[in-house]
Every structure is written in structure tokens, then in C-alpha cells.
Protein backbone atom coordinates (compact mmCIF):
# COMPACT_ATOMS: atom_id res chain seq x y z
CA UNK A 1 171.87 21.12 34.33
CA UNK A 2 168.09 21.26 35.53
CA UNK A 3 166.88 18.28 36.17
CA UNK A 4 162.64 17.43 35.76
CA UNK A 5 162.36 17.34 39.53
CA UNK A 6 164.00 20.69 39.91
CA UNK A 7 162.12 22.44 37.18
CA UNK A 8 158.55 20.62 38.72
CA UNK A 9 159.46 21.99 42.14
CA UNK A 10 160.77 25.68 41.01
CA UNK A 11 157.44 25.40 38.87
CA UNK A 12 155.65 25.17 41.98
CA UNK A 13 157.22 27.71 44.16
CA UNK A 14 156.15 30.39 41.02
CA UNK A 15 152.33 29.48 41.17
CA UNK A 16 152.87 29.48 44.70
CA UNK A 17 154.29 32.84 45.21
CA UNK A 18 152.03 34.24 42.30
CA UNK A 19 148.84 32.64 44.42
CA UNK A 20 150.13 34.62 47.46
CA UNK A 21 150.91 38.21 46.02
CA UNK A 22 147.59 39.26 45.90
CA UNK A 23 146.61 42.33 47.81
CA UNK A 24 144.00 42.01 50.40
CA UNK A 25 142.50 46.04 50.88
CA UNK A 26 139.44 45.94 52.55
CA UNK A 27 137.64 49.31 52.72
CA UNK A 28 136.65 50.18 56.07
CA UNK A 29 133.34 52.82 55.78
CA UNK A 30 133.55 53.85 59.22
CA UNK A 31 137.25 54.68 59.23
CA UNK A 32 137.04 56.33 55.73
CA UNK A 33 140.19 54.50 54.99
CA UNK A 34 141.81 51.88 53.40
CA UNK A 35 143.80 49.32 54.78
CA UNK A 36 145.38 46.22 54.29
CA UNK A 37 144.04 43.27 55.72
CA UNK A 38 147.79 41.67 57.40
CA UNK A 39 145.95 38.62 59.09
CA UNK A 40 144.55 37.10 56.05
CA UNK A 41 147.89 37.64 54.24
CA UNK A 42 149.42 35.84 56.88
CA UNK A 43 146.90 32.83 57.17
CA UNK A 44 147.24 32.81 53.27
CA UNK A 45 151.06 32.05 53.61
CA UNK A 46 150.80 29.74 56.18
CA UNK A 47 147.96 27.84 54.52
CA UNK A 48 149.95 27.96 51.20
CA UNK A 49 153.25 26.88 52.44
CA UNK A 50 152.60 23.52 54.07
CA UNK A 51 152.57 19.90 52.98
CA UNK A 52 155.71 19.58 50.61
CA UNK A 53 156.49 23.18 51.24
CA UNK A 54 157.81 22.79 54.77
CA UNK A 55 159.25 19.68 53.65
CA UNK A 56 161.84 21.25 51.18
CA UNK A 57 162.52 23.80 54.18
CA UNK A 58 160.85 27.10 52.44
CA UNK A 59 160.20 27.92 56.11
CA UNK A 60 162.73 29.12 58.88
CA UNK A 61 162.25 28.80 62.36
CA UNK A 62 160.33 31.74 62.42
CA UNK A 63 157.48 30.74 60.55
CA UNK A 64 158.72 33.04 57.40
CA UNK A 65 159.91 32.70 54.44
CA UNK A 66 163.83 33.00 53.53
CA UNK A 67 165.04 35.91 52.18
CA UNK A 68 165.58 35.29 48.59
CA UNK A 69 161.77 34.40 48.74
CA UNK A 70 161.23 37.19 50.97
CA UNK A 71 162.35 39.72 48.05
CA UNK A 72 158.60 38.84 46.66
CA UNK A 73 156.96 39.74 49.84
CA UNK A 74 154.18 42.36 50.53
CA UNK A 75 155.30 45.57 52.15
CA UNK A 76 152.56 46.50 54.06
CA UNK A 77 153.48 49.57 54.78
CA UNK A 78 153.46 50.40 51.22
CA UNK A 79 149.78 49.37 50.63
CA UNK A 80 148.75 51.72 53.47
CA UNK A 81 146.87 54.12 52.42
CA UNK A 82 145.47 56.19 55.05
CA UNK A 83 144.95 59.56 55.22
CA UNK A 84 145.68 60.79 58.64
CA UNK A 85 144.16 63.72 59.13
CA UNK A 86 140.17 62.44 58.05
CA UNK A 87 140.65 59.03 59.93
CA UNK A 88 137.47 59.47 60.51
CA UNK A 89 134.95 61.02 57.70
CA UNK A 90 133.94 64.07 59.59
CA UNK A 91 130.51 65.67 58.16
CA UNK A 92 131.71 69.73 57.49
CA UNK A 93 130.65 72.22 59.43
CA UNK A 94 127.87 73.36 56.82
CA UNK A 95 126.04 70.39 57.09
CA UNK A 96 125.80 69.82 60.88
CA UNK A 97 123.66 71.53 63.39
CA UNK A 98 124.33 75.23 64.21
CA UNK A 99 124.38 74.83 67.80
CA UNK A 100 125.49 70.83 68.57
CA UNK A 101 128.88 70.41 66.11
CA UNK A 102 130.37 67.32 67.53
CA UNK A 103 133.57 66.12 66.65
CA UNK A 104 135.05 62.91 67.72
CA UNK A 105 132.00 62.75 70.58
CA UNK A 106 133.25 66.28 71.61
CA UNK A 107 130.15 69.67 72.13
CA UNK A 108 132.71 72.06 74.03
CA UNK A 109 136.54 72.83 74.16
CA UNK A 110 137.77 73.87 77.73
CA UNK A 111 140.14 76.56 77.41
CA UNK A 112 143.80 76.96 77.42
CA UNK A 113 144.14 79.36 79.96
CA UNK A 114 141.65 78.50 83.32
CA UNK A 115 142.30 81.07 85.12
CA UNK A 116 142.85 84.09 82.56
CA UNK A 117 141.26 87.14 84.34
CA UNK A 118 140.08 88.91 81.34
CA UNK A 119 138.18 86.14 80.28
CA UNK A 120 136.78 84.48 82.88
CA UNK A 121 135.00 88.20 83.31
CA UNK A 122 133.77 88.07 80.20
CA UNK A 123 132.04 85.16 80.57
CA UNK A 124 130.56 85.73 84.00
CA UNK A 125 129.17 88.83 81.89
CA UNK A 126 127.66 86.77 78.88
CA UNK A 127 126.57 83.77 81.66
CA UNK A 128 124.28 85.93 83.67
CA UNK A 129 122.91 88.36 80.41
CA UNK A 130 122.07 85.06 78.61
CA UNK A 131 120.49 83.29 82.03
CA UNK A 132 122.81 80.24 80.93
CA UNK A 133 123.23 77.73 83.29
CA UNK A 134 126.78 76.75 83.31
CA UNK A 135 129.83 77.81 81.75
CA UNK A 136 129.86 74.74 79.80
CA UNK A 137 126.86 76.02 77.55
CA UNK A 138 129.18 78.99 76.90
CA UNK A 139 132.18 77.13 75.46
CA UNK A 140 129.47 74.87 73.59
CA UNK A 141 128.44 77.87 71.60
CA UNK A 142 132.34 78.73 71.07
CA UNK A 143 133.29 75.32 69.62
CA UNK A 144 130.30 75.13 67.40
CA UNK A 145 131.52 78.91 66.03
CA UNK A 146 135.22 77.80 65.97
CA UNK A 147 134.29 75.01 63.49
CA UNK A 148 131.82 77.25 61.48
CA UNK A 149 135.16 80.23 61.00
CA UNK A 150 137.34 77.41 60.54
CA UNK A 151 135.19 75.48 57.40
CA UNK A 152 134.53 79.04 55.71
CA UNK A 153 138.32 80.10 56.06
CA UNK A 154 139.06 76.94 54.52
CA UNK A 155 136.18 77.59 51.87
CA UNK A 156 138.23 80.81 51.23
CA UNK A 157 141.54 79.47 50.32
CA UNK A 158 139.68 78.07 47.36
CA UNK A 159 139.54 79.46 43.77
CA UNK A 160 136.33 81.27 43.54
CA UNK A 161 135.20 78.67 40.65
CA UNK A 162 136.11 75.68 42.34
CA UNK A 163 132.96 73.47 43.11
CA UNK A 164 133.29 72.75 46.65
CA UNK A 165 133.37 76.12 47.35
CA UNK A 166 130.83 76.67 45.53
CA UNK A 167 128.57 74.03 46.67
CA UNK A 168 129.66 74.30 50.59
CA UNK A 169 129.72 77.99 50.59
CA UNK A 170 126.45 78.02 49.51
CA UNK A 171 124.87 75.52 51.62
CA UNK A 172 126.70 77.17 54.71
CA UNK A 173 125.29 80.77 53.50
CA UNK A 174 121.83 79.74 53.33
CA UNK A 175 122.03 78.11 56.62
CA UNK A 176 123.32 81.77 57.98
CA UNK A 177 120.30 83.25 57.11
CA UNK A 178 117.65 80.42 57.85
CA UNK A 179 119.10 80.82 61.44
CA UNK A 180 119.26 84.61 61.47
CA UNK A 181 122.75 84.74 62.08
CA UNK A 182 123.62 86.87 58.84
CA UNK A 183 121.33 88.62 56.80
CA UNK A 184 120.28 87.91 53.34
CA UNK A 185 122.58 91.10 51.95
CA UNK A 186 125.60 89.31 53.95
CA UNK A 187 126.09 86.39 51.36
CA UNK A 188 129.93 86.51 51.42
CA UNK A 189 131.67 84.04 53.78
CA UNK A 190 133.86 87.10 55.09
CA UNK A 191 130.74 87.61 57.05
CA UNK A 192 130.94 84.34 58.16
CA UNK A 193 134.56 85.08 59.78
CA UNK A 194 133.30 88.16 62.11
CA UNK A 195 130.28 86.34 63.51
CA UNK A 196 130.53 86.27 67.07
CA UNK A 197 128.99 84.42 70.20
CA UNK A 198 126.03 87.27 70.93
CA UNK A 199 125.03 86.25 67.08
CA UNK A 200 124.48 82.74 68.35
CA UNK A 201 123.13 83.21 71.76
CA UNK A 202 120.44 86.24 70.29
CA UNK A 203 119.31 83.55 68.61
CA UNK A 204 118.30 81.43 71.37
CA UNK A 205 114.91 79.97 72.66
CA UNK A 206 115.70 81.72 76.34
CA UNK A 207 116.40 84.56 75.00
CA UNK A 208 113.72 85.46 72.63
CA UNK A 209 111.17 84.35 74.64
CA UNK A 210 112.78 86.71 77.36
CA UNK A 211 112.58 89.53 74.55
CA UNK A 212 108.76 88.96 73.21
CA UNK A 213 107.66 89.53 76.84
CA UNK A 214 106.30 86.48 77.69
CA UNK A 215 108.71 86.09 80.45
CA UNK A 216 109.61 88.50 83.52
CA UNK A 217 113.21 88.20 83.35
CA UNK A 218 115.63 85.87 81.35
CA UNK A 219 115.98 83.44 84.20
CA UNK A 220 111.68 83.29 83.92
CA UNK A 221 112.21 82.43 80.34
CA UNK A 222 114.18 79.13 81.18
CA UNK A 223 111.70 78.39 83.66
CA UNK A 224 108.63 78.67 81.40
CA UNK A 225 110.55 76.47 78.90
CA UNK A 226 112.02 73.67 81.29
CA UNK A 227 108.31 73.08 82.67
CA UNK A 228 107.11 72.83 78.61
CA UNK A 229 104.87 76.00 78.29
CA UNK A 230 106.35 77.44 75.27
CA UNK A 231 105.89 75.91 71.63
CA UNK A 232 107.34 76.69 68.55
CA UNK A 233 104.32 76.21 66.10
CA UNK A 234 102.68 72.74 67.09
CA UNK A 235 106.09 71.55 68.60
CA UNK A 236 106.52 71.74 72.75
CA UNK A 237 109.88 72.52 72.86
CA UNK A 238 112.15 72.66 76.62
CA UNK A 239 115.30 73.43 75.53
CA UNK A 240 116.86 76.54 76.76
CA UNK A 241 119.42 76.25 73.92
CA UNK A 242 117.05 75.84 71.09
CA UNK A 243 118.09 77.76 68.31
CA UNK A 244 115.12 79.36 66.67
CA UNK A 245 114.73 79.80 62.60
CA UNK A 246 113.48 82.80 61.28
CA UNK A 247 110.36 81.48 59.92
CA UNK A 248 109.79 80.16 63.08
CA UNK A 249 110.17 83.06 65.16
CA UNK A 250 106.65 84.56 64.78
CA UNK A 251 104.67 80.61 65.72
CA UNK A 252 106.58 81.48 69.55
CA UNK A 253 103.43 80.58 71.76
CA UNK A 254 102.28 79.46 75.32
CA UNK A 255 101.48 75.55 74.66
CA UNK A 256 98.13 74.81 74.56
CA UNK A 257 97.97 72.66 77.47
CA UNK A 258 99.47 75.64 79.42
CA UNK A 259 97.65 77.40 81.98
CA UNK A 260 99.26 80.68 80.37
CA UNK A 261 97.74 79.72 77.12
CA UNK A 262 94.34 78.99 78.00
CA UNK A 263 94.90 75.24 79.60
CA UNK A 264 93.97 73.58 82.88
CA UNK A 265 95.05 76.22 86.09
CA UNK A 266 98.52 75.16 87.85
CA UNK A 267 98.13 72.96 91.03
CA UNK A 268 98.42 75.80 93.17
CA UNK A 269 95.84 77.62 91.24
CA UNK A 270 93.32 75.18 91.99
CA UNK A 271 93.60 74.70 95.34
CA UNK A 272 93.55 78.32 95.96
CA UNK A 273 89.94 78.12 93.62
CA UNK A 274 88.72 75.06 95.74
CA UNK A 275 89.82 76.90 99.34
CA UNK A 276 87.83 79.98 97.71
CA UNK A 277 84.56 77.95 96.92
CA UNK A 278 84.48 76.25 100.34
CA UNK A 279 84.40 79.53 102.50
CA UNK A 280 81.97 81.06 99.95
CA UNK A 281 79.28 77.79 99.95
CA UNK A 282 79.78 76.05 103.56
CA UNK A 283 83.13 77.74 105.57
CA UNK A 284 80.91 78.04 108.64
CA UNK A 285 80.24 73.92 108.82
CA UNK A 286 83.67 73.12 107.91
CA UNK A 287 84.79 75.06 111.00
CA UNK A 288 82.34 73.42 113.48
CA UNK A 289 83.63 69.81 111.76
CA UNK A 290 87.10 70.49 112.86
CA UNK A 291 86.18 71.97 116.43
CA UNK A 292 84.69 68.48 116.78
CA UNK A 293 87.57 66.70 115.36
């Protein structure tokens, strides 16, 4: 038979236990996960289970609860839910820049093979047409089209009518075309697939300032820009690897402040212009002034 005492104290163990199965999930933005929250679960047992509980020995050595107590226990693991693959919520491909796709802090993929003949030619080829500086420039171009092929091949494992193709494919279309990379007739995302890295770098600040003749040579082109005497519209730009829209291709200018576009002369220029004005006014006492000197 149950005693009153027994009942009281099997009463309180219930509330007890029903006061500690409650599910902490905290939802962590950054992570794009959810989680459970194991410390506070903890501190809520420990908290719960003192006083009269450690005196009727609820508690082993350990710290934890028995077994047949135990049966009522979280599983953690079950509460996990995180998907491992989007840890972290990654913006798609569509939606970042053409030319700086960053993934987990990363612009550029080194590649597999370092010292594959074939390629390494290749690029020597594409380093010195394009007047890039490094091979690192290269490969940043190459991850940034990786993770463009990669989002539309995804996009095309959808059904036609399904909304995030829809939506992305779209959005990643009309980004194509503001960039010049596909024309406005190429609005399938197979077009997307055989874009290649010429399609990016043709679109580059270098190289279409190289190509409107405002520069000598390609390597003059990165020059002009570095030392700020090209805008694009009202906007100095000195970035080599700026990638130019197609509305903004025609508002390619000298900068205002250059001496190219009708600014103040260079430094050299004016020293030249102030050597010229001293042997046309007074050369003859300048000479007799450092005879004496």
C-alpha cells in the first residue's frame, strides 16, 4: 500500500520531471540553424534537483539522474536539427556580385593540379592578353564563374514551373545582360553553362579602356586607372577589375581633375613649363647667378 508520504513525494518527482522536459531551441540567425541549448538544460536539472531532491538520493555520483528517471530524459541529439550542408546561410550566386563571390571568406580556388603544363600555359596566355597582375586575379574570375554554372545547373534540375527557378533564374538572367555577359536573345540559363572566363574579363575596366583607345597598350590602361584618371560617369573609379555595366559603358571618361581630361598638367609637365618660361624671360641672369654661386 501507498502511503501519503509516498504519494506527496512521487507527486513531486512528476511536476518535477514535467518542469524539466521542456525543450530549450534557440535559433541561431547567423548559423541558419537550430540548436538546442544543452547548458541551460543542464543548469535547469541541477537547479531543479536540489534541496529534498538530493536528499532522497535522485542523484548519483555523477551529478545525473538514475536510470529509471533517466528514461524521461532529453536526447539531444534528437532535437538537433541542423542542416549540414547550409551551416551557414550562403546568399546564391544570383544575388552576389559578378566578379567578388565569396564563400566562407574565400575570392579564389587554387587549383588541383600546380604544375599541370597545359594549364599553367593557358594562363600565362590570358595573364599577359588581359595585363592582369597576378595569377590570383585569374582564379578569382574562375571561382566567381564556377559558382555562377554551379547555381544555374542547380536552377536546371528544377521543374520549369517551380518558383525558385523561376524567381532565381530570372534575377540571375537579368544580371547576365546588365553586365554584358549574355545578350538579351540569350535568356535561357543553358547560356549561362557555356559562359567562359574571356566573357568575364572582356568585361573589365582594363580592358575596355585598353579597347576605346584611351590607353597605349593594356598594361597603360591599368596605369591610367591605378593613378585615378578614368571615371565611370561622375564616379573615379581605380580598380583594374571593375566590371563595367552596359549602360555604363558609353559615361567611360578621363576624370575631370585629370590632366588628360582637361585638369591641372602632371608634375613633370609643369616643371618642364616653368624651365621653358625662365630661359624665354631671364635664362641669361640665371646663368650669371650661378657662375657667382
Amino acid at each position: 500500500m501507498i502511503t501519503h508520504h509516498e504519494a506527496s513525494s512521487s507527486a513531486f518527482s512528476l511536476s518535477e520531471i514535467l518542469s524539466i522536459i521542456i525543450v530549450v531551441v534557440i535559433s541561431n540567425e547567423k548559423q541558419g540553424e537550430w540548436r538546442l541549448d544543452e547548458d541551460h538544460v543542464s543548469s535547469t536539472w541541477s537547479q531543479s534537483l536540489t534541496g529534498e531532491a538530493n536528499k532522497s538520493n535522485r542523484l548519483d555520483k555523477s551529478g545525473r539522474l538514475p536510470n529509471a528517471l533517466r528514461s524521461c530524459d532529453i536526447k539531444a541529439h534528437e532535437y538537433k536539427m541542423i542542416n549540414r550542408e547550409n551551416r551557414r546561410r550562403r546568399r546564391p550566386a544570383w544575388c552576389t556580385s559578378v566578379i567578388t563571390a565569396t564563400v566562407n571568406g574565400k575570392t579564389f580556388k587554387k587549383p588541383r593540379r600546380p604544375y599541370e603544363k597545359e594549364r599553367l600555359d593557358a594562363e600565362l596566355k590570358l595573364v599577359g592578353e588581359y595585363g592582369l597582375r597576378n595569377k590570383r586575379e585569374l582564379w578569382r574570375v574562375q571561382y566567381a564563374l564556377s559558382r555562377i554554372r554551379n547555381n544555374a545547373r542547380m536552377l536546371l534540375t528544377l521543374d520549369e514551373k517551380n518558383p525558385r527557378r523561376i524567381f532565381e533564374g530570372d534575377a540571375l538572367m537579368r544580371r547576365m545582360n546588365k553586365y554584358g555577359l549574355l545578350e538579351e536573345t540569350q535568356n535561357k540559363l543553358d547560356y549561362v553553362l557555356a559562359l567562359t572566363v574571356e566573357n568575364f574579363l572582356e568585361r573589365r575596366l582594363q580592358t575596355l579602356v585598353f579597347k576605346t583607345g584611351m590607353a597605349k597598350s593594356i598594361h597603360h590602361a591599368r596605369v591610367l586607372i591605378r593613378q585615378k584618371h578614368i571615371r565611370v560617369g561622375r564616379q573615379v573609379v581605380n580598380i583594374p577589375s571593375f566590371m563595367v555595366r552596359v549602360d555604363s559603358q558609353k559615361h567611360i571618361e578621363f576624370s575631370q581633375t585629370s590632366p588628360f581630361g582637361g585638369g591641372r598638367p602632371g608634375r613633370v609637365k609643369r616643371k618642364n613649363l616653368k624651365a621653358a618660361s625662365k630661359k624665354t624671360s631671364g635664362g641669361d641672369g640665371d646663368g650669371d647667378e650661378e657662375e657667382e654661386d
